[in-house]
C-alpha atoms as a PDB file:
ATOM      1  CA  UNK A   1      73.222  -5.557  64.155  1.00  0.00           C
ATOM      2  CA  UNK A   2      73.230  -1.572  63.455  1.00  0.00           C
ATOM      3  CA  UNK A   3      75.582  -0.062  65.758  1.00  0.00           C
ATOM      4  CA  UNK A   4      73.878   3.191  67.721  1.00  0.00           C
ATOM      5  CA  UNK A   5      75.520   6.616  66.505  1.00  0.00           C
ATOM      6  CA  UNK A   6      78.400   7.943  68.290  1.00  0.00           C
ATOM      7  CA  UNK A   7      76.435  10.657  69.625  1.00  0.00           C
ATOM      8  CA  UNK A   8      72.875  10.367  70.698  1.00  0.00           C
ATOM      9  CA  UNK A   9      69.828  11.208  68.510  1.00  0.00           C
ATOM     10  CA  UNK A  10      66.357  13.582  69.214  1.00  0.00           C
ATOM     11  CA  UNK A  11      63.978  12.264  67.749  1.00  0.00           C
ATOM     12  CA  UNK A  12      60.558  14.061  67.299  1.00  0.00           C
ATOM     13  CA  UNK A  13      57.167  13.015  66.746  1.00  0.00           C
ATOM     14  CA  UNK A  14      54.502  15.469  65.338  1.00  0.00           C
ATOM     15  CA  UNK A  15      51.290  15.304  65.122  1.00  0.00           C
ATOM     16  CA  UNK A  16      47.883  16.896  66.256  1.00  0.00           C
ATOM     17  CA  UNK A  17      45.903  19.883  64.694  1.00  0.00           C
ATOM     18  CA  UNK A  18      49.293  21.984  64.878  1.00  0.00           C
ATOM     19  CA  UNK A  19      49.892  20.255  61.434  1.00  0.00           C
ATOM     20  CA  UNK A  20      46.982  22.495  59.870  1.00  0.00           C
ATOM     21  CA  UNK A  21      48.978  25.535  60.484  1.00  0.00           C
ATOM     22  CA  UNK A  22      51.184  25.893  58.007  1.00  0.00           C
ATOM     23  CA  UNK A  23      53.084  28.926  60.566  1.00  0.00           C
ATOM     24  CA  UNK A  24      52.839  26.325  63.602  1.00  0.00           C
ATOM     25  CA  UNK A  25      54.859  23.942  61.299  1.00  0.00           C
ATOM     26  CA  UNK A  26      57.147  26.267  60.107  1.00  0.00           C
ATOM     27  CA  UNK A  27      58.293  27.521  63.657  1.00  0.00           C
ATOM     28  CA  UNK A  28      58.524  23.763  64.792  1.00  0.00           C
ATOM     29  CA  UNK A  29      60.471  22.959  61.455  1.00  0.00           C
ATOM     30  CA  UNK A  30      62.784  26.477  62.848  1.00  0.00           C
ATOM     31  CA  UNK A  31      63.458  23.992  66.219  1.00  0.00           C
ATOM     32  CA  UNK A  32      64.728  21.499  64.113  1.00  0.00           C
ATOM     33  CA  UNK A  33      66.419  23.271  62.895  1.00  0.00           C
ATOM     34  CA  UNK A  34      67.815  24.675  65.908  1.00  0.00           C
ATOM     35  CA  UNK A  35      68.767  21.405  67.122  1.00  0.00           C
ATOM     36  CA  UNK A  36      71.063  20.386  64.385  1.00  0.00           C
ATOM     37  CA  UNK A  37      72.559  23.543  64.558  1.00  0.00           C
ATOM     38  CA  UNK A  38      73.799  22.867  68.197  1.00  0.00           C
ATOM     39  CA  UNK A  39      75.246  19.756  67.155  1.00  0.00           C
ATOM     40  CA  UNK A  40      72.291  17.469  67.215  1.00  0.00           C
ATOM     41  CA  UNK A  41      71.211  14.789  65.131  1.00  0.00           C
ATOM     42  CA  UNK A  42      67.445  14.570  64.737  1.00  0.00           C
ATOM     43  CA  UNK A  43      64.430  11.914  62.928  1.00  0.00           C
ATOM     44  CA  UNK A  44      61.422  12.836  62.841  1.00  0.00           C
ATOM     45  CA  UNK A  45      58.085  10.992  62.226  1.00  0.00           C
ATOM     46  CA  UNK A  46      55.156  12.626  61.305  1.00  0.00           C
ATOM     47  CA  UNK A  47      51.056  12.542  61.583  1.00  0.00           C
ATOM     48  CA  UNK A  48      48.192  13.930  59.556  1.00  0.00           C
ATOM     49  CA  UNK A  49      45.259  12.724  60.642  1.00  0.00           C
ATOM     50  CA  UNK A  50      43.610  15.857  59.784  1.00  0.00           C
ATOM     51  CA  UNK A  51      44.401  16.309  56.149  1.00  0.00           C
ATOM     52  CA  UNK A  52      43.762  12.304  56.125  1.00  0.00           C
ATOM     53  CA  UNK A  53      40.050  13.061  57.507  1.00  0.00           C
ATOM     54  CA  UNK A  54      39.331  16.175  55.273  1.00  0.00           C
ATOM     55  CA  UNK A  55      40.829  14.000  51.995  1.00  0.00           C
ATOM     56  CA  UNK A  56      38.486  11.553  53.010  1.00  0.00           C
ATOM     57  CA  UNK A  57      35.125  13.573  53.280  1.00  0.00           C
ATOM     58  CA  UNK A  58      36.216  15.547  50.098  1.00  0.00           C
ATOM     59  CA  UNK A  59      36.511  11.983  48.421  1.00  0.00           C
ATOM     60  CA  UNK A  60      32.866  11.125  50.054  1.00  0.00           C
ATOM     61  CA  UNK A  61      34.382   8.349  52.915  1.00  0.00           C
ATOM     62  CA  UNK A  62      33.689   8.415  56.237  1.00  0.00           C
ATOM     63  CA  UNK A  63      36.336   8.161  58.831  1.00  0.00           C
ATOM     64  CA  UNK A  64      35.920   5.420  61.557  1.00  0.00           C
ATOM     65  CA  UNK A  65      38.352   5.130  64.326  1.00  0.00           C
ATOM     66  CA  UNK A  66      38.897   2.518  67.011  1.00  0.00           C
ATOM     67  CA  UNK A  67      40.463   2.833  70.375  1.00  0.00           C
ATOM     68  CA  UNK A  68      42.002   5.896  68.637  1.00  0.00           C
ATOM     69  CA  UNK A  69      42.920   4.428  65.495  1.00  0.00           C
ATOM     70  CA  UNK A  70      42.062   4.950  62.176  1.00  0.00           C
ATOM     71  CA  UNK A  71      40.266   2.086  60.184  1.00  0.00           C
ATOM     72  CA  UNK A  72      41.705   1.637  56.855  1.00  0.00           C
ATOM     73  CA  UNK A  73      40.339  -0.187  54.335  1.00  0.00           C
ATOM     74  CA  UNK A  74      42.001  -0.195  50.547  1.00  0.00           C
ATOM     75  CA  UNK A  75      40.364   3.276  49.767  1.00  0.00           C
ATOM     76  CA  UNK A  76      41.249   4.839  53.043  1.00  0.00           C
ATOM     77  CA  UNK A  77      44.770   3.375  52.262  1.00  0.00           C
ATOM     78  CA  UNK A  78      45.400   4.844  49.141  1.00  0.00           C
ATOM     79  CA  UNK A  79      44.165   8.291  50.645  1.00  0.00           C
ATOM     80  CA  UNK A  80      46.304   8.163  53.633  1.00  0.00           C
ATOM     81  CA  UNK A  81      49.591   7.048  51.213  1.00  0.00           C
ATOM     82  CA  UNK A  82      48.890  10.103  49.093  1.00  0.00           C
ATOM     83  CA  UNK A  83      48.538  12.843  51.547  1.00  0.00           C
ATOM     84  CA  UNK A  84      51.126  11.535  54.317  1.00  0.00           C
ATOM     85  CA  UNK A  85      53.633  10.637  51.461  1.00  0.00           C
ATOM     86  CA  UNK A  86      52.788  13.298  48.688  1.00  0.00           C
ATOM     87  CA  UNK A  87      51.693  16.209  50.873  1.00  0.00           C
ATOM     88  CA  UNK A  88      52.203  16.553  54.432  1.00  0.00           C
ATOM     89  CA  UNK A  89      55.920  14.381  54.330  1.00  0.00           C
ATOM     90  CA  UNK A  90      56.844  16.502  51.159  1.00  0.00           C
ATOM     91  CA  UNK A  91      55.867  19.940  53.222  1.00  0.00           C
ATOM     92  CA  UNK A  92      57.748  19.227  56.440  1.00  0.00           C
ATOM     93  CA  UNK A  93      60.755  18.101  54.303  1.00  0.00           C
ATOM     94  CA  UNK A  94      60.324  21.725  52.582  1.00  0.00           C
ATOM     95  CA  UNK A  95      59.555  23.778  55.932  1.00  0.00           C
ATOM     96  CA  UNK A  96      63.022  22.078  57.830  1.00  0.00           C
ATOM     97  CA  UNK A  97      65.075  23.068  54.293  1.00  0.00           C
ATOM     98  CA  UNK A  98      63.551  26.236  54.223  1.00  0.00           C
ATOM     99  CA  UNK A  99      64.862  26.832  58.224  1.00  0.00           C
ATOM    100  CA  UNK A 100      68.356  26.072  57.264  1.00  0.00           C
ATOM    101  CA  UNK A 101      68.604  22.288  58.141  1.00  0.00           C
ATOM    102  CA  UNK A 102      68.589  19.513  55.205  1.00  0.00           C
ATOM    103  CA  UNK A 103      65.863  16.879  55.447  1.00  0.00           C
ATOM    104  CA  UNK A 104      65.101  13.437  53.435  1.00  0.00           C
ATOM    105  CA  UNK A 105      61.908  12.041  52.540  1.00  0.00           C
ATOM    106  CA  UNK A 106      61.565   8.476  54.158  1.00  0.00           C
ATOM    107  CA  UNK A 107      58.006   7.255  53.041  1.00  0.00           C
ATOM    108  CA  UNK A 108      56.565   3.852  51.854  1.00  0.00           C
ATOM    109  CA  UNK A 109      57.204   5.601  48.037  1.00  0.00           C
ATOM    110  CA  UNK A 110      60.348   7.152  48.716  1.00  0.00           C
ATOM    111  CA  UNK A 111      63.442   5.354  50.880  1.00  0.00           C
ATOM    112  CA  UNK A 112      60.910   3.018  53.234  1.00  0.00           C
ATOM    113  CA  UNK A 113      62.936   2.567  56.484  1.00  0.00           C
ATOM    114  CA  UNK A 114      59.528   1.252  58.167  1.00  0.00           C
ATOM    115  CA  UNK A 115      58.117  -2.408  57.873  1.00  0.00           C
ATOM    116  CA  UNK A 116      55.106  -3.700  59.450  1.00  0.00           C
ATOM    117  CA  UNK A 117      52.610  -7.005  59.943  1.00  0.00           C
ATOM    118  CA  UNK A 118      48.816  -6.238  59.451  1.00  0.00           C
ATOM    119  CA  UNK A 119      47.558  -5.908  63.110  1.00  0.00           C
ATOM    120  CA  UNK A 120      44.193  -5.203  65.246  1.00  0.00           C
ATOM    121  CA  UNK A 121      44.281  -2.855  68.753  1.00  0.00           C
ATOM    122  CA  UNK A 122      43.487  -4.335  71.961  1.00  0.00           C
ATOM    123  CA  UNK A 123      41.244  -2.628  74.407  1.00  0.00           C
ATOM    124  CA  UNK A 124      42.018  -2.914  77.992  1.00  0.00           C
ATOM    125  CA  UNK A 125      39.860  -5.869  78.418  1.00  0.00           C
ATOM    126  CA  UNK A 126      42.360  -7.559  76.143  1.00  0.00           C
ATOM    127  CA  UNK A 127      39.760  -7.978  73.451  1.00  0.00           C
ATOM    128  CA  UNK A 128      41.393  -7.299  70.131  1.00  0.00           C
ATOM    129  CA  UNK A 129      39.637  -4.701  67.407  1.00  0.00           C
ATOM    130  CA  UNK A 130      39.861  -5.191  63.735  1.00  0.00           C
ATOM    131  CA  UNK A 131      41.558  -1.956  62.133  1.00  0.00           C
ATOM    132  CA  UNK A 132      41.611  -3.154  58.827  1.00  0.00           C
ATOM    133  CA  UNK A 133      44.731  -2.342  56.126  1.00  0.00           C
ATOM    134  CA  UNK A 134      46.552  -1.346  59.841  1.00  0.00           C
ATOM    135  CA  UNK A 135      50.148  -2.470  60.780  1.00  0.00           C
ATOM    136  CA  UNK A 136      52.181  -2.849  63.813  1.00  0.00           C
ATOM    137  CA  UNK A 137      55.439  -1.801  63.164  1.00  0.00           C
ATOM    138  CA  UNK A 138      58.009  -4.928  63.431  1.00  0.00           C
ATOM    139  CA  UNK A 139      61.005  -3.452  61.550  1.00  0.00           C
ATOM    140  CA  UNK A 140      63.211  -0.034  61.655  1.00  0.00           C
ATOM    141  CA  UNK A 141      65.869  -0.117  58.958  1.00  0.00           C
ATOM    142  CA  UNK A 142      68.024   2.053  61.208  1.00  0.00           C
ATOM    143  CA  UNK A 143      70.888   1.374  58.890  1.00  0.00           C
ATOM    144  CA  UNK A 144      69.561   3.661  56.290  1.00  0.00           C
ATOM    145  CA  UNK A 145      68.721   6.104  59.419  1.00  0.00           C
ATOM    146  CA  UNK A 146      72.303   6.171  60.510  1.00  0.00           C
ATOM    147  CA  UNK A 147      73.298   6.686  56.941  1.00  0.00           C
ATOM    148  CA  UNK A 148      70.919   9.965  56.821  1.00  0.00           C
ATOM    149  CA  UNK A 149      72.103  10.699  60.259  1.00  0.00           C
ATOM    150  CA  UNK A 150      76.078  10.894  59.027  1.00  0.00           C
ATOM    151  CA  UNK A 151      75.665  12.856  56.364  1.00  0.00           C
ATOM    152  CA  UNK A 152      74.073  15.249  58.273  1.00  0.00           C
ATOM    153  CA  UNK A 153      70.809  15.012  57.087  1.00  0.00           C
ATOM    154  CA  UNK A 154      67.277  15.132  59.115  1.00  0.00           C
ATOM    155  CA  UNK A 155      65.068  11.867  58.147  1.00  0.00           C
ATOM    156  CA  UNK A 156      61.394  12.827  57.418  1.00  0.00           C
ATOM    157  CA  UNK A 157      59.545   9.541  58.111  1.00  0.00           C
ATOM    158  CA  UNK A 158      55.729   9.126  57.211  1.00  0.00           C
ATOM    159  CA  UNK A 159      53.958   6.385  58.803  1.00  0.00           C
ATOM    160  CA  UNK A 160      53.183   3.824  56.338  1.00  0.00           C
ATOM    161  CA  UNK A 161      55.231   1.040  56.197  1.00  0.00           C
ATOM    162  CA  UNK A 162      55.566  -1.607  53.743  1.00  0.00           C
ATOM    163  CA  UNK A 163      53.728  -5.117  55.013  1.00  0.00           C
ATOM    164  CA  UNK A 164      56.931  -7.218  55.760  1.00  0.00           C
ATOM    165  CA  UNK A 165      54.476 -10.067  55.473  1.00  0.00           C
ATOM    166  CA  UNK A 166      53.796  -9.900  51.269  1.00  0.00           C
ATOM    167  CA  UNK A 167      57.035 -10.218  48.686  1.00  0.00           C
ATOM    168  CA  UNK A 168      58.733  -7.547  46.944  1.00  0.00           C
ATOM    169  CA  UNK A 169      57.576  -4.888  46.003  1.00  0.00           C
ATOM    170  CA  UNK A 170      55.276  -5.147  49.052  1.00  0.00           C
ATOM    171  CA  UNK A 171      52.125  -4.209  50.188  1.00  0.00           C
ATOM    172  CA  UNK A 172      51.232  -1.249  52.415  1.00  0.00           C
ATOM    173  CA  UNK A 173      50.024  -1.040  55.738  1.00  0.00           C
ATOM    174  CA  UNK A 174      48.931   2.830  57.740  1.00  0.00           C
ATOM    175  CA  UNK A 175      50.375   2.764  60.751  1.00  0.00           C
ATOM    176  CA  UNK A 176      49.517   4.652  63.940  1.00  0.00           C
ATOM    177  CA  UNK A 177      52.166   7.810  64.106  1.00  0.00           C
ATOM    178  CA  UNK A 178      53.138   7.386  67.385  1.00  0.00           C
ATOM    179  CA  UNK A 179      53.014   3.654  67.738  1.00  0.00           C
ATOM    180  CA  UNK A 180      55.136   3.952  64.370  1.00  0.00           C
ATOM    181  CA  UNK A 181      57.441   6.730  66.487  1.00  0.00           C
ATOM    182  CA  UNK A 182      57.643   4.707  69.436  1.00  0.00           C
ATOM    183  CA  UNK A 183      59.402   1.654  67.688  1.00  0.00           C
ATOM    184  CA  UNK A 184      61.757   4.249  66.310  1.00  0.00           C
ATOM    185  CA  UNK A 185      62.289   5.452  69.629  1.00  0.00           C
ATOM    186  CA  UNK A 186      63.602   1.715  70.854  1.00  0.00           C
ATOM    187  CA  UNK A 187      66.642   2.283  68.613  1.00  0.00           C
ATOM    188  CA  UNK A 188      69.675   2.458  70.783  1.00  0.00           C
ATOM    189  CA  UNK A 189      70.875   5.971  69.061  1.00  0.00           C
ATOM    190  CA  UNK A 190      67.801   7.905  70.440  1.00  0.00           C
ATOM    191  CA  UNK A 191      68.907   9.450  73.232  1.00  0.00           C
ATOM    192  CA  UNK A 192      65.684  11.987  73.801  1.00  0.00           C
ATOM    193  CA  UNK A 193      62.437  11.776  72.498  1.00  0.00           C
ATOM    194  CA  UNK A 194      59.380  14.358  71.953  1.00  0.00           C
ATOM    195  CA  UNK A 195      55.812  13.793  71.072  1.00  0.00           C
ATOM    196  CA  UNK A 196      55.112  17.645  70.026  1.00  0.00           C
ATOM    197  CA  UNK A 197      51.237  17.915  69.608  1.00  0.00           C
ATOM    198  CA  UNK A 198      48.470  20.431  70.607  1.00  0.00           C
ATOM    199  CA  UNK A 199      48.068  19.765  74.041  1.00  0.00           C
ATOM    200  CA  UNK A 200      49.651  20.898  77.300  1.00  0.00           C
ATOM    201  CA  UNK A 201      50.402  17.317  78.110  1.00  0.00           C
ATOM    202  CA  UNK A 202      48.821  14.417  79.813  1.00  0.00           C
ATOM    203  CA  UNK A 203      45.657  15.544  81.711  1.00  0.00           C
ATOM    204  CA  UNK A 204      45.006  13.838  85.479  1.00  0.00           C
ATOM    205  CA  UNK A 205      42.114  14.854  85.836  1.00  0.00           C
ATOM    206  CA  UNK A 206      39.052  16.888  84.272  1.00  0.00           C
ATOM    207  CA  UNK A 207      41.547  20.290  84.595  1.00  0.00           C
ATOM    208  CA  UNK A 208      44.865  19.573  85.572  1.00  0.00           C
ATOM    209  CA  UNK A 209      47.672  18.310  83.665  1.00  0.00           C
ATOM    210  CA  UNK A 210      51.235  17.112  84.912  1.00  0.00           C
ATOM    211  CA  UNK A 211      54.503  18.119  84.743  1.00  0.00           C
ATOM    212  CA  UNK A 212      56.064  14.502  85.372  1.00  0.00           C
ATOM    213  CA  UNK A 213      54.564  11.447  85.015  1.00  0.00           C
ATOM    214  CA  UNK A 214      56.125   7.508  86.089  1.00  0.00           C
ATOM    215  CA  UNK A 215      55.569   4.725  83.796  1.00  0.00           C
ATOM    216  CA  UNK A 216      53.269   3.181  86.571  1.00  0.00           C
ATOM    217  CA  UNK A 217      51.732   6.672  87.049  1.00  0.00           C
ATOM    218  CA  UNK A 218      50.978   6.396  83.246  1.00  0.00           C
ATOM    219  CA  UNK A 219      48.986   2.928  83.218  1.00  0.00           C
ATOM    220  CA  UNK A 220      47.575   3.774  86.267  1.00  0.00           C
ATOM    221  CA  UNK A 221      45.324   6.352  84.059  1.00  0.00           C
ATOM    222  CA  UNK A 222      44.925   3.781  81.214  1.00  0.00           C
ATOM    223  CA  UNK A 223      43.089   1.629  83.369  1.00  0.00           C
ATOM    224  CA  UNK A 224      40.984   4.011  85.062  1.00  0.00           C
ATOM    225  CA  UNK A 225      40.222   5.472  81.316  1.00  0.00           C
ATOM    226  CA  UNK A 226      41.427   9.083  82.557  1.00  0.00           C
ATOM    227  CA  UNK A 227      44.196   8.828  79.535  1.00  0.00           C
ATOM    228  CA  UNK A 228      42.128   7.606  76.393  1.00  0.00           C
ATOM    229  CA  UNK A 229      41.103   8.547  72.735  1.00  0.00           C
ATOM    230  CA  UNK A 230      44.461   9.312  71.230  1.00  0.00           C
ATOM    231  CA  UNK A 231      46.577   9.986  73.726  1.00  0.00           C
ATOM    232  CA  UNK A 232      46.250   6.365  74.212  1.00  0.00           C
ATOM    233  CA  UNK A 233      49.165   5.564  71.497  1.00  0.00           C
ATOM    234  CA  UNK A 234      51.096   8.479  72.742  1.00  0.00           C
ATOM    235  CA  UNK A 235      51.405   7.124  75.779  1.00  0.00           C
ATOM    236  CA  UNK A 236      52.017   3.512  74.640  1.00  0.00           C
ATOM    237  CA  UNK A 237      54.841   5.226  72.262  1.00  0.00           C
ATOM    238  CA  UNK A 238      56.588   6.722  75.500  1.00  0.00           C
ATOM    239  CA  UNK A 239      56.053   3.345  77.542  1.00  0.00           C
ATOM    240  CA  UNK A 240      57.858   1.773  74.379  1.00  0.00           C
ATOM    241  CA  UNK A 241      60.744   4.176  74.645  1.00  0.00           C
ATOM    242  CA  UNK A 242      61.471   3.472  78.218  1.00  0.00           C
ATOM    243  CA  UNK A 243      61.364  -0.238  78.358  1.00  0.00           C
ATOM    244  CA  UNK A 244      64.053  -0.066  75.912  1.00  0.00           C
ATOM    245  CA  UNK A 245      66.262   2.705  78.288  1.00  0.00           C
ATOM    246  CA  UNK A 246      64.702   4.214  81.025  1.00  0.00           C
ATOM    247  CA  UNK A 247      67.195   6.602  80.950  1.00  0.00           C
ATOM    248  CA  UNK A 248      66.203   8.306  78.023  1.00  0.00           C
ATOM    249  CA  UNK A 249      64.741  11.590  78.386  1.00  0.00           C
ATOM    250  CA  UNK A 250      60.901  11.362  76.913  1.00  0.00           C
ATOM    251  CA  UNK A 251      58.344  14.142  76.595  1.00  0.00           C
ATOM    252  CA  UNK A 252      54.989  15.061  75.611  1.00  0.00           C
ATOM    253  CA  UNK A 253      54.777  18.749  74.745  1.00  0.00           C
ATOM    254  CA  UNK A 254      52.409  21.748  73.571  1.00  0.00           C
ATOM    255  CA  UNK A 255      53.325  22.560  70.074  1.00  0.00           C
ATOM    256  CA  UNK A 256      51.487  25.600  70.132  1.00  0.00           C
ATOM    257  CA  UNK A 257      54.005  27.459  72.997  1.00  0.00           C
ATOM    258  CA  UNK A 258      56.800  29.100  71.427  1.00  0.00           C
ATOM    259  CA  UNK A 259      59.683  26.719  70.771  1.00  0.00           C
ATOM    260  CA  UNK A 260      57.731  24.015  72.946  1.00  0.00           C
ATOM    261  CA  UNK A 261      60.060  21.520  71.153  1.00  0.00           C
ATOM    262  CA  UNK A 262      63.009  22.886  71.965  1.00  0.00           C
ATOM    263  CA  UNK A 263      62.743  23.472  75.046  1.00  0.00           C
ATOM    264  CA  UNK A 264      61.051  19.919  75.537  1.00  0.00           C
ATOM    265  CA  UNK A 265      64.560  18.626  73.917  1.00  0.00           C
ATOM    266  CA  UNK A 266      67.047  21.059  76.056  1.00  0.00           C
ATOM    267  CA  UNK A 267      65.252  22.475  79.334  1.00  0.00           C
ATOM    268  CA  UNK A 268      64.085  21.667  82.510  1.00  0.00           C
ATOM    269  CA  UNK A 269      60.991  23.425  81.926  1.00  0.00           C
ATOM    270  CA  UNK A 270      58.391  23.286  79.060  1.00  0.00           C
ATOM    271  CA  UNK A 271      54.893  23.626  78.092  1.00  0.00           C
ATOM    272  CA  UNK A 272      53.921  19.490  78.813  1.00  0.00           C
ATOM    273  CA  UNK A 273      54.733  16.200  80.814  1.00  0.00           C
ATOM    274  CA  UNK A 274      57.847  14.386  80.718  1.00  0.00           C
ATOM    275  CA  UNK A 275      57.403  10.685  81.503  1.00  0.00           C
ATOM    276  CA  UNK A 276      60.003   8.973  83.467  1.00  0.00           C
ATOM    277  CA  UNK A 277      60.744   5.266  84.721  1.00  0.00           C
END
């Protein structure tokens, strides 16, 4: 077993149309930096969906998504490997170095700390979806985290994972970002956790969104479809984080708001919803 580290980890999740600007990045890579230079240590995991989509059309496929997640077939694969590996991971890793923080690439082509078995989505009927080339994440290797972690260096983790179900040197499976985050997030060395994306956090109701949320509050919305699309997994990521410890301290948060994830890290008030036990 991987012992936690001595002192507990952020870890951050990013994602949403915030990853199309490049100065939105760049001030969220600044937090990161931020946080390590207070004596943090931070992983974070990282979307694209986006550049995914628009390398897609450019490339004459058309995107399909179910219950919020992307269907991948070997194509879509080989897209989403090259721009969340080769472009978007290799950017971030840039922006956080740039902001005075040192960062490693963890991708399926470059230290792979995630593993995975080829899995559907279930719908809240409990009828299961075919997603295609899609994974559930089964494994962390939180030993090379920890590794990362006590050398002082910020892991950069793109979500695809290598299919723990074919030999060496593996197969690949995409993997939802924050159903991929949310099994990082049951580590016992995270200590807070942040979903940073461009909204202002989990909306109750057609205008209104709120500052705190339960777990029960949470499913309660599932099931009456008020939470769906993609914040679907986002909320499923959180859920996963708390059965693990519900004392960690887990947040959704508006990447857009000046320092949003910093303050969703360090204050009692930010721009989004913490969710609590």
């Amino acid at each position: 077993m991987t012992h936690a580290p001595s002192r507990p980890t952020i870890l951050v999740k990013v994602g949403g149309s915030i990853q199309d600007n490049p100065a939105q990045m760049k001030a969220i890579a600044a937090d990161v930096a931020e946080l390590v230079r207070r004596g943090n240590r931070v992983v974070v995991v990282h979307g694209g969906g986006k550049a995914i989509s628009a390398a897609m059309t450019a490339a004459g496929l058309q995107a399909r998504f179910v219950l919020g997640q992307r269907y991948t077939d070997q194509h879509t694969l080989d897209i989403v490997e090259k721009v969340l590996c080769g472009e978007v991971n290799r950017q971030l890793v840039r922006d956080i170095g740039h902001a005075g923080a040192m960062a490693m690439a963890m991708t399926s082509v470059s230290n792979p700390v995630l593993f995975a078995r080829r899995a559907g989505a279930t719908d809240k009927e409990g009828v299961e979806h075919d997603l295609g080339l899609v994974g559930r994440v089964t494994r962390v290797d939180t030993a090379a985290l920890s590794e990362a972690l006590n050398g002082g260096v910020v892991p950069v983790i793109a979500p695809v994972a290598l299919d723990d179900a074919t030999p060496p040197p593996h197969g690949r499976l995409n993997v939802n970002a924050d159903l991929a985050a949310g099994q990082v997030a049951r580590w016992e060395g995270i200590g807070t956790f942040v979903l940073v994306s461009d909204t202002a956090g989990v909306r109750v109701d057609g205008t209104n969104f709120a500052k705190v949320l339960t777990t029960s509050a949470c499913e309660d919305l599932k099931s009456r479809g008020v939470v769906d699309g993609g914040m679907i997994p986002k909320i499923d990521a959180c859920l996963m984080a708390l059965e693990k410890d519900p004392s960690r301290r887990v947040c959704i948060t508006d990447g857009r708001a000046p320092h949003g994830l910093l303050l969703a890290a360090t204050a009692d008030e930010f721009p989004g919803t913490r969710i609590t036990a």
